[in-house]
Protein backbone atom coordinates (compact mmCIF):
# COMPACT_ATOMS: atom_id res chain seq x y z
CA UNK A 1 -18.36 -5.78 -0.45
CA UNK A 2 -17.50 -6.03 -4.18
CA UNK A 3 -13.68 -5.30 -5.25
CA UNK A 4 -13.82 -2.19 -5.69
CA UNK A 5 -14.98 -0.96 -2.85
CA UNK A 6 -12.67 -3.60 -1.00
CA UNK A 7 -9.55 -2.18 -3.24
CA UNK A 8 -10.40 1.58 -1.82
CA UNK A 9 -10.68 0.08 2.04
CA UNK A 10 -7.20 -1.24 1.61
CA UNK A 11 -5.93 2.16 0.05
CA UNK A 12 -7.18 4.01 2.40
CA UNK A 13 -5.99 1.76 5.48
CA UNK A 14 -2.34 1.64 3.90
CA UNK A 15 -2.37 5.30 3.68
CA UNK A 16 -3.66 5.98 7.09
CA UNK A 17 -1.11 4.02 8.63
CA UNK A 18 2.69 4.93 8.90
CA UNK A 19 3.46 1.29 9.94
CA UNK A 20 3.35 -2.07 7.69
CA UNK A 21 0.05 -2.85 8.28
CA UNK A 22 -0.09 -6.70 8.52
CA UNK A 23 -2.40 -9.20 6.58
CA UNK A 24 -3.91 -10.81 9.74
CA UNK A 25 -4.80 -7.10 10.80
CA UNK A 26 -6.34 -6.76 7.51
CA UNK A 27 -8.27 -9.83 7.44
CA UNK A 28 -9.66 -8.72 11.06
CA UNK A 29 -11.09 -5.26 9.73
CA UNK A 30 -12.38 -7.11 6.09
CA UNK A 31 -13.51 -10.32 7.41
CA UNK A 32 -15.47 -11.31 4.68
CA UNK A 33 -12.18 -11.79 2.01
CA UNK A 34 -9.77 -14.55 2.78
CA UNK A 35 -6.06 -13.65 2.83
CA UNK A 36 -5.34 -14.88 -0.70
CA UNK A 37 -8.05 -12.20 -2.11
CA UNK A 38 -6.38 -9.50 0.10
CA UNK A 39 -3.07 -10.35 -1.10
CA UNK A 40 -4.48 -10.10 -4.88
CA UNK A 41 -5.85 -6.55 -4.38
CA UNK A 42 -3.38 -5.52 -3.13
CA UNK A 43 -1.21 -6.89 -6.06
CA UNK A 44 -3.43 -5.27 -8.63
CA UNK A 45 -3.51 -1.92 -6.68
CA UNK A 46 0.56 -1.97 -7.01
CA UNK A 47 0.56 -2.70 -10.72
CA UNK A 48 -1.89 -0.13 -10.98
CA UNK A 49 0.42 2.43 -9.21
CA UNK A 50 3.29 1.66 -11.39
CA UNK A 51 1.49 1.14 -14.75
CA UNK A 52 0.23 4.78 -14.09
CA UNK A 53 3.67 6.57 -12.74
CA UNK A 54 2.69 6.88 -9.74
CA UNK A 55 5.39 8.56 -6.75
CA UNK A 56 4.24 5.54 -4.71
CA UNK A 57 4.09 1.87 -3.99
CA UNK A 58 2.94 -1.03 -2.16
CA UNK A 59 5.84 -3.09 -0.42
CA UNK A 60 5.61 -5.72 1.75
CA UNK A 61 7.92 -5.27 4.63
CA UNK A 62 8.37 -6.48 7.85
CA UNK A 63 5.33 -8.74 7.69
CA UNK A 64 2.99 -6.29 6.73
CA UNK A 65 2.01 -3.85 3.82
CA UNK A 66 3.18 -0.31 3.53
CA UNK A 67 2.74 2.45 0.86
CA UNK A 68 6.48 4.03 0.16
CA UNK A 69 7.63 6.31 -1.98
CA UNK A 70 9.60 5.43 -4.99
CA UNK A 71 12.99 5.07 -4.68
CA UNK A 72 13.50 7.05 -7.67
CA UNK A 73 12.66 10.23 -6.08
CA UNK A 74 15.22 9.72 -3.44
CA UNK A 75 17.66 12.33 -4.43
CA UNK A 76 14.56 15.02 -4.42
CA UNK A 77 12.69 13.25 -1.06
CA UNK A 78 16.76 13.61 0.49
CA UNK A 79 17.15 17.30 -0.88
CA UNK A 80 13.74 18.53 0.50
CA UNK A 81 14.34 16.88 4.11
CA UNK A 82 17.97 18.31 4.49
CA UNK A 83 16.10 21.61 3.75
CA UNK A 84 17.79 24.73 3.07
């Protein structure tokens, strides 16, 4: 599997799933890149979010990997929950 194709797996498993999605899990479903090569697509994917102005990011929390939303749309994310 070259990078890219490895960087779209990883996009598409952090968007699928609403919990941090750990590295060991990760490793398990891409066995063939080591942790270290995991963590540095998923480095580059982030800078490529933010370089780009993206509404979303990658954050490492709780162990895992998640994509959130920025925090600078808070005040419109808040608004549109409260609702009406």
């Amino acid at each position: 599997m070259d990078d890219a194709q490895a960087t779209r797996v990883i996009e598409g498993l952090l968007f699928v799933f609403s919990q941090p999605l750990p590295l060991k899990r990760l490793t398990e479903i891409l066995p063939d890149l080591a942790p270290p090569r995991i963590r540095q697509l998923i480095q580059v994917l982030s800078e490529g979010y933010a370089a780009s102005g993206r509404a979303f990011q990658i954050q490492e929390v709780a162990g895992g990997y998640q994509l959130v939303t920025d925090t600078a749309l808070a005040p419109w994310i808040r608004r549109a929950l409260q609702g009406p």
